[in-house]
C-alpha atoms as a PDB file:
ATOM      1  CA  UNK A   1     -19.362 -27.924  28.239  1.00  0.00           C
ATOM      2  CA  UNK A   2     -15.642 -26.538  27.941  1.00  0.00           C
ATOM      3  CA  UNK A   3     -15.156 -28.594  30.792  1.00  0.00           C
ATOM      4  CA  UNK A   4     -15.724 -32.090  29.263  1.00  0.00           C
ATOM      5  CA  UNK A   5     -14.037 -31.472  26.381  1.00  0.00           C
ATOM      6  CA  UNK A   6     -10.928 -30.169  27.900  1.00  0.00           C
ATOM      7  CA  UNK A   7     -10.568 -33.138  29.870  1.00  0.00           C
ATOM      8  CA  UNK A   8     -11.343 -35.413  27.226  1.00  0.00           C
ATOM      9  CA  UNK A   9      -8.826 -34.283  25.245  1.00  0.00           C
ATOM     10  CA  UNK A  10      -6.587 -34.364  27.937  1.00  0.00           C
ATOM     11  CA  UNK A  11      -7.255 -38.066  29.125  1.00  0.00           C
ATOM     12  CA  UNK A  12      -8.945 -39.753  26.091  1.00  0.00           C
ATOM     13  CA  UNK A  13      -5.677 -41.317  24.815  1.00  0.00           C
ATOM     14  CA  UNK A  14      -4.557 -42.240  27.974  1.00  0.00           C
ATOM     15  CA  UNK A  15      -8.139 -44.212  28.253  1.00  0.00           C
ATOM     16  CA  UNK A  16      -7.697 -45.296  25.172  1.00  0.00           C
ATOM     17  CA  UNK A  17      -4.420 -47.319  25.929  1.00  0.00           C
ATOM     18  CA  UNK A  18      -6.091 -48.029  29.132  1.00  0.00           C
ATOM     19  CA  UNK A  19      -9.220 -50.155  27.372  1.00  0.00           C
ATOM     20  CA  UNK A  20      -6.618 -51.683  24.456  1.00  0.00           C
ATOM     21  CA  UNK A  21      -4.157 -52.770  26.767  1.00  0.00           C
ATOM     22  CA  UNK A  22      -6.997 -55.015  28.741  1.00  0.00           C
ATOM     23  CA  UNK A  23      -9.018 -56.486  26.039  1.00  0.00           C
ATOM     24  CA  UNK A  24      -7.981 -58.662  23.282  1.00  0.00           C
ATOM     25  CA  UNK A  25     -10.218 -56.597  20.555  1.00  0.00           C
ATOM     26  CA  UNK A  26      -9.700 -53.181  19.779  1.00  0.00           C
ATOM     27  CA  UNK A  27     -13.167 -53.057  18.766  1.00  0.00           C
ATOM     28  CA  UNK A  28     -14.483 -53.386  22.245  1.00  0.00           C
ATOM     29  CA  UNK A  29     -11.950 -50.954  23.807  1.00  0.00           C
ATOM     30  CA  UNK A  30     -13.651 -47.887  21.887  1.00  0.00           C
ATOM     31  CA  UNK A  31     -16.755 -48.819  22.243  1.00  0.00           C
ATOM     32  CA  UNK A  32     -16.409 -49.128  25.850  1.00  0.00           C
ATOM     33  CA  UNK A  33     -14.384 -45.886  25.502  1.00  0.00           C
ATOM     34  CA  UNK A  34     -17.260 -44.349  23.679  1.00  0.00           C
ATOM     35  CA  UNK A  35     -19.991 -45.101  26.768  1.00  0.00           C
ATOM     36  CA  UNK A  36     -17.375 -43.317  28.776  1.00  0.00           C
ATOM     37  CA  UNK A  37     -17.530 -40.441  26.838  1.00  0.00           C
ATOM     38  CA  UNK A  38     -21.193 -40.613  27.289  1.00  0.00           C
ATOM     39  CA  UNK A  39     -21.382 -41.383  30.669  1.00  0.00           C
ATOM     40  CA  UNK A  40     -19.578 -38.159  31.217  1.00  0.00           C
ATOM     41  CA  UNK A  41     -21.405 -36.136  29.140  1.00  0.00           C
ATOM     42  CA  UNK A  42     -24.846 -37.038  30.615  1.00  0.00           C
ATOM     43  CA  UNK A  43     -23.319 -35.861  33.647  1.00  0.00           C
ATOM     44  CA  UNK A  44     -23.785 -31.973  32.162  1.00  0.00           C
ATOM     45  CA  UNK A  45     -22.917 -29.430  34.063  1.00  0.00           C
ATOM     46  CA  UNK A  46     -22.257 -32.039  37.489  1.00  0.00           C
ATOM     47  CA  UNK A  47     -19.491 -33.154  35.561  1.00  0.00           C
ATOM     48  CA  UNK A  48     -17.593 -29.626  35.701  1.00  0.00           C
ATOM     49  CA  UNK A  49     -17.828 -29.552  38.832  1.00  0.00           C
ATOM     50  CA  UNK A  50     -16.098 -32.981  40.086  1.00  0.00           C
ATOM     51  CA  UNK A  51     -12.560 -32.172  41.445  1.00  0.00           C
ATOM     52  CA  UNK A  52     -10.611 -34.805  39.787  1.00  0.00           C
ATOM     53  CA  UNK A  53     -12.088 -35.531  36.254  1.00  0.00           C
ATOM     54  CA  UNK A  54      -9.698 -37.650  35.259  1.00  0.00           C
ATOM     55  CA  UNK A  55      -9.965 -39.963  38.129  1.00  0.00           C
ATOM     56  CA  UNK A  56     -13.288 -40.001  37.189  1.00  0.00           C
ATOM     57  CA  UNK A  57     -12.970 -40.886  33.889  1.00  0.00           C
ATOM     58  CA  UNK A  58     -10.956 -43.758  34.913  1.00  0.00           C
ATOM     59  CA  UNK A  59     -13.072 -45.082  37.336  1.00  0.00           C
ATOM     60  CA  UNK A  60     -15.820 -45.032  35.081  1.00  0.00           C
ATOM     61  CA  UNK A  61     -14.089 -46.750  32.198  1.00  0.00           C
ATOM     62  CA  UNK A  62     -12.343 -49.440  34.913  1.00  0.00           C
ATOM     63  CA  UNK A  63     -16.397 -49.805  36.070  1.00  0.00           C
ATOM     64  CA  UNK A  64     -17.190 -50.126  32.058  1.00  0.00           C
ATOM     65  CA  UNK A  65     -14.292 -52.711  31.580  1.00  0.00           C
ATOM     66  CA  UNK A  66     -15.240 -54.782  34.680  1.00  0.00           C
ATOM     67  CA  UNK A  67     -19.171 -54.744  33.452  1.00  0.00           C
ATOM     68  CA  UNK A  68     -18.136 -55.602  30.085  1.00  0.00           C
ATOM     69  CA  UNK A  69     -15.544 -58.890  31.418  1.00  0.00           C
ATOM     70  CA  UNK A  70     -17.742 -60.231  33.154  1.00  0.00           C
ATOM     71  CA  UNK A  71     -20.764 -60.094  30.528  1.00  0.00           C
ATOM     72  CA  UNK A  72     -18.542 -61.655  27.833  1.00  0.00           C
ATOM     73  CA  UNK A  73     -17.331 -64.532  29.857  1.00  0.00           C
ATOM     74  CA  UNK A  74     -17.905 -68.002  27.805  1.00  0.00           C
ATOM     75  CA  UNK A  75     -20.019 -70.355  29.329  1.00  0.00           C
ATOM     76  CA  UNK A  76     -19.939 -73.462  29.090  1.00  0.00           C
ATOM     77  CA  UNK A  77     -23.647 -75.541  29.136  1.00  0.00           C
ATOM     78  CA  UNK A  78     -23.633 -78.572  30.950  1.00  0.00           C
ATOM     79  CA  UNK A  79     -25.725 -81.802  29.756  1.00  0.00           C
ATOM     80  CA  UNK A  80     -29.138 -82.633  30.617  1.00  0.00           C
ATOM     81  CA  UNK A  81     -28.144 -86.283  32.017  1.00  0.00           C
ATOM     82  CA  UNK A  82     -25.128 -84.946  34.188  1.00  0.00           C
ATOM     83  CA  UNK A  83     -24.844 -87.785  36.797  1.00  0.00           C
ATOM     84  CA  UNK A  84     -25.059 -86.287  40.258  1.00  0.00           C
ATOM     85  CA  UNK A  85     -22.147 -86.836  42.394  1.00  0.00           C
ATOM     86  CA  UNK A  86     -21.894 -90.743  44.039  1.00  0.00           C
ATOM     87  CA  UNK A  87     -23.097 -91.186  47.246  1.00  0.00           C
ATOM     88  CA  UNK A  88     -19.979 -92.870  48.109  1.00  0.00           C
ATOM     89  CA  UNK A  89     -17.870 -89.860  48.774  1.00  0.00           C
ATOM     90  CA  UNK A  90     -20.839 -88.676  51.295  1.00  0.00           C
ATOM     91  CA  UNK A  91     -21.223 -92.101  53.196  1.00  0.00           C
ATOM     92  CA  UNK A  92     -17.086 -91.561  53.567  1.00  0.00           C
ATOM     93  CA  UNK A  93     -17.495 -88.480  55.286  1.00  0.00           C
ATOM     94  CA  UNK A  94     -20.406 -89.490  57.752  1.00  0.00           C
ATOM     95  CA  UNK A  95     -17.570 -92.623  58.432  1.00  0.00           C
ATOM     96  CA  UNK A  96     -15.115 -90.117  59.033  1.00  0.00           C
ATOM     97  CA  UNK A  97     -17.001 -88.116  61.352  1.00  0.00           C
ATOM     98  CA  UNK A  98     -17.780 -91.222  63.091  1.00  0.00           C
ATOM     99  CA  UNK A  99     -14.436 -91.889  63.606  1.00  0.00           C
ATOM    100  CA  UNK A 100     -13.415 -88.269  64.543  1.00  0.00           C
ATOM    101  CA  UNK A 101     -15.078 -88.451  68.073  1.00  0.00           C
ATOM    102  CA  UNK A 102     -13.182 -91.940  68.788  1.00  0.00           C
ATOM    103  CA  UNK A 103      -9.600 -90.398  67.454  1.00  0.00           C
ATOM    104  CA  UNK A 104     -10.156 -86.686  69.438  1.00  0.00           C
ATOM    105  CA  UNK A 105     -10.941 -88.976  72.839  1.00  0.00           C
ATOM    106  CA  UNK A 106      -7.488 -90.845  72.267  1.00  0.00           C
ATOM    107  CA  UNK A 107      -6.055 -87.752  72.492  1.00  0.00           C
ATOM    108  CA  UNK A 108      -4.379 -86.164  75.982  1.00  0.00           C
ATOM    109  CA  UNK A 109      -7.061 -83.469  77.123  1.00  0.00           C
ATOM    110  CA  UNK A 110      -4.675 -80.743  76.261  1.00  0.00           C
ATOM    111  CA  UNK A 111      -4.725 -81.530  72.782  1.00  0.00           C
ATOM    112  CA  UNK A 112      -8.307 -82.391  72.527  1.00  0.00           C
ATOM    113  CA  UNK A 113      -8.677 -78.988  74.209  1.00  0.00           C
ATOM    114  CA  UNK A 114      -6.601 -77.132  71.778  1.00  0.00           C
ATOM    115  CA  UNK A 115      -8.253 -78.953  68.625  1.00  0.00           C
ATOM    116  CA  UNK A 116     -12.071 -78.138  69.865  1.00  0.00           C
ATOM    117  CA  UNK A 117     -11.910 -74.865  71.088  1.00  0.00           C
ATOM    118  CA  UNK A 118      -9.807 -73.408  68.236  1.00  0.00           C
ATOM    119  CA  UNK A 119     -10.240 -76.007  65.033  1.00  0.00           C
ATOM    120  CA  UNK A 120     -13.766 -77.369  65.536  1.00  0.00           C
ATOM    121  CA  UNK A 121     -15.306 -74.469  68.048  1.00  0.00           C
ATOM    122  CA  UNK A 122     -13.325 -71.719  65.729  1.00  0.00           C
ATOM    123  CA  UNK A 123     -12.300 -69.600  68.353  1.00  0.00           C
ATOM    124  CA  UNK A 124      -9.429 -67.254  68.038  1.00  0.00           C
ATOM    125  CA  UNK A 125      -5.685 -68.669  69.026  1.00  0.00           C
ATOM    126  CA  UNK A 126      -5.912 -65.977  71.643  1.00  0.00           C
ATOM    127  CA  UNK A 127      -8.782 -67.674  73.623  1.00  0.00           C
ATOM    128  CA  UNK A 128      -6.868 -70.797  74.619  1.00  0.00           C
ATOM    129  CA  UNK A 129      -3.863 -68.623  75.419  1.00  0.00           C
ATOM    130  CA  UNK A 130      -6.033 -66.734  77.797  1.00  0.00           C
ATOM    131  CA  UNK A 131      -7.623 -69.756  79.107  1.00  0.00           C
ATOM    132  CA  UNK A 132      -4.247 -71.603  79.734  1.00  0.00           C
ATOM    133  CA  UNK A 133      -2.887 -68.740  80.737  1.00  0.00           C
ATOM    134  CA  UNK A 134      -0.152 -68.856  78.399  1.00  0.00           C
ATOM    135  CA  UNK A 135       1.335 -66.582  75.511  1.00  0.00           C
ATOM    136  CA  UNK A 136      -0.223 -66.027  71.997  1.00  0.00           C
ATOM    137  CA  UNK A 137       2.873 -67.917  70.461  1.00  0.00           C
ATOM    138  CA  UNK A 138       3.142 -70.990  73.217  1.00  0.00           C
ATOM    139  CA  UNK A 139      -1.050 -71.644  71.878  1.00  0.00           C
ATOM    140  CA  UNK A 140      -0.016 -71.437  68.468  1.00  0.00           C
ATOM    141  CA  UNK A 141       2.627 -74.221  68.985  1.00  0.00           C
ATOM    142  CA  UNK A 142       0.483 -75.587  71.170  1.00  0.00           C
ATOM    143  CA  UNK A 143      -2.247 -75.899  68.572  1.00  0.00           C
ATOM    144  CA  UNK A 144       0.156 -77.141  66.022  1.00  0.00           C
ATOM    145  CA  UNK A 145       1.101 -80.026  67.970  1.00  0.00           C
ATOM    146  CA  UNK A 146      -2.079 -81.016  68.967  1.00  0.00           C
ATOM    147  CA  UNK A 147      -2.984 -80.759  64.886  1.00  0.00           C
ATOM    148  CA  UNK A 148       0.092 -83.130  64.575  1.00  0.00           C
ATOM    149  CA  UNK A 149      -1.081 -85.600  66.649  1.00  0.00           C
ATOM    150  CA  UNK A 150      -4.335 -85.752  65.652  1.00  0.00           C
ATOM    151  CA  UNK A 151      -3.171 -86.478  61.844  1.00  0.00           C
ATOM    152  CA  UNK A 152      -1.270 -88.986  63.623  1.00  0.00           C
ATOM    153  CA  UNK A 153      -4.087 -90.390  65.222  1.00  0.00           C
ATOM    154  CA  UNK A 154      -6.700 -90.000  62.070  1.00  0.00           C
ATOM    155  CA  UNK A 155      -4.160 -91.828  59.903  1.00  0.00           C
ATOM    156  CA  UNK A 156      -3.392 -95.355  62.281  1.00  0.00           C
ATOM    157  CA  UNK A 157      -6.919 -95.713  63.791  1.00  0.00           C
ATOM    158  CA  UNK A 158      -8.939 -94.317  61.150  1.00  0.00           C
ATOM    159  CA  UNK A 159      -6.699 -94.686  57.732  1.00  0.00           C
ATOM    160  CA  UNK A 160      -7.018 -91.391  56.686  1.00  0.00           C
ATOM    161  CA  UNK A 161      -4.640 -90.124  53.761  1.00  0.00           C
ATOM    162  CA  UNK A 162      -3.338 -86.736  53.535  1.00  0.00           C
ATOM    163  CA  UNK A 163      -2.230 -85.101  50.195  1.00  0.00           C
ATOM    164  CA  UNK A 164       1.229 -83.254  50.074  1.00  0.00           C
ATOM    165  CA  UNK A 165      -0.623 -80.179  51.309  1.00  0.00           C
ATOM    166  CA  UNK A 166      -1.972 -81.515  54.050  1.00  0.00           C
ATOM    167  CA  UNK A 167      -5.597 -82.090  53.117  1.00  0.00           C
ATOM    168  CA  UNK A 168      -7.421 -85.138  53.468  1.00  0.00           C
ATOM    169  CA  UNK A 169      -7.276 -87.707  50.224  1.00  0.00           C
ATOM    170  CA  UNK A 170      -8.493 -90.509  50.979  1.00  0.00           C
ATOM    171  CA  UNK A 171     -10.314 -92.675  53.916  1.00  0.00           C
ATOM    172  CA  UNK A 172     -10.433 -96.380  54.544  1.00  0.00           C
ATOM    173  CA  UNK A 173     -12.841 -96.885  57.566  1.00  0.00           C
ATOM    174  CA  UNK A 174     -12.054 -98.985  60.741  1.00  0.00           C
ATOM    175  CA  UNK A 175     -14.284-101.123  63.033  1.00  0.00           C
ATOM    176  CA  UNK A 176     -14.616 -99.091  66.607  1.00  0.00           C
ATOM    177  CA  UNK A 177     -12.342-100.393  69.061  1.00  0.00           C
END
C-alpha cells in the first residue's frame, strides 16, 4: 500500500511530537504511535482512499491518546470502614427547606413570583418577561433583586450564611414565627 506508506512518512514525525509532547514517557508515545500505524494499516486498501490521511492519522492517534489517559489514571482505593456522611448536614437541609416556604411568603408577590417561576420552577428569564409584559433585561434585574432580597430574608429569619461566592455555608435554624 504506496498509499500508507507515503503518508506515514509524511506525518509520522509530526505524530511522533504529537504523542511525546502529551505524555510524560516516551515509551508510551511510540507505542501508542505504533497502534496508529496499525490501525491504519488494517484499514488496507479503505485507507487509500480517505481524502485527508493525515487528519486521519491524527484523529486516530488523539482517539489512542485519550483511550490510553484515561486507562492509566491512578486510583486511589478507599477503606472498607469509610464512615458515611453525618446525618447532620441532611437534617440541615430538610430545616432549610422548612424555612424556605416561610422566607419566600415574606416576600412582595413580585419577588416571590420572579424567584418560583425562574429559580425554583426553572423557567427561562424570558417567561416572566412575557408574563409581566416587560423586556428580557427589566426580568433579569428583576430576578436579581428578588435573589437579593431573598438572601436578605434567608439570612435574618432563617440564619443562613453565604460564602464569598455566594453559596450557602452554613445554617442555624429558627423557631417559625
Amino acid at each position: 500500500m504506496p498509499c500508507l506508506l507515503a503518508a506515514w512518512s509524511a506525518c509520522e514525525g509530526e505524530l511522533q511530537r504529537y504523542l511525546r509532547h502529551r505524555l510524560a514517557r516516551v515509551e508510551d508515545a511510540d507505542e501508542l504511535l505504533q497502534e496508529v500505524f496499525i490501525k491504519a494499516w488494517r484499514q488496507g486498501e479503505q485507507f487509500c482512499a480517505i481524502d485527508n490521511r493525515r487528519a486521519w492519522l491524527f484523529r486516530v492517534a488523539h482517539n489512542a491518546l485519550a483511550d490510553h489517559l484515561r486507562t492509566s489514571r491512578e486510583s486511589i482505593a478507599l477503606p472498607d470502614d469509610l464512615a458515611a456522611p453525618e446525618s447532620e448536614a441532611a437534617a440541615a437541609v430538610d430545616e432549610l427547606s422548612q424555612c424556605l416556604p416561610r422566607v419566600l411568603a415574606g416576600l412582595s408577590p413580585a419577588d416571590r413570583l420572579a424567584i418560583t417561576l425562574c429559580d425554583i420552577g426553572g423557567a427561562p428569564q424570558r417567561q416572566l418577561a412575557d408574563q409581566l409584559g416587560i423586556s428580557l433585561a427589566g426580568a433579569k434585574s428583576r430576578i436579581q433583586r428578588a435573589r437579593r432580597r431573598l438572601r436578605e430574608a434567608l439570612t435574618k429569619g432563617c440564619r443562613v450564611r453565604f460564602d464569598d461566592d455566594g453559596r450557602v455555608c452554613g445554617f442555624t435554624p429558627r423557631p417559625p414565627l
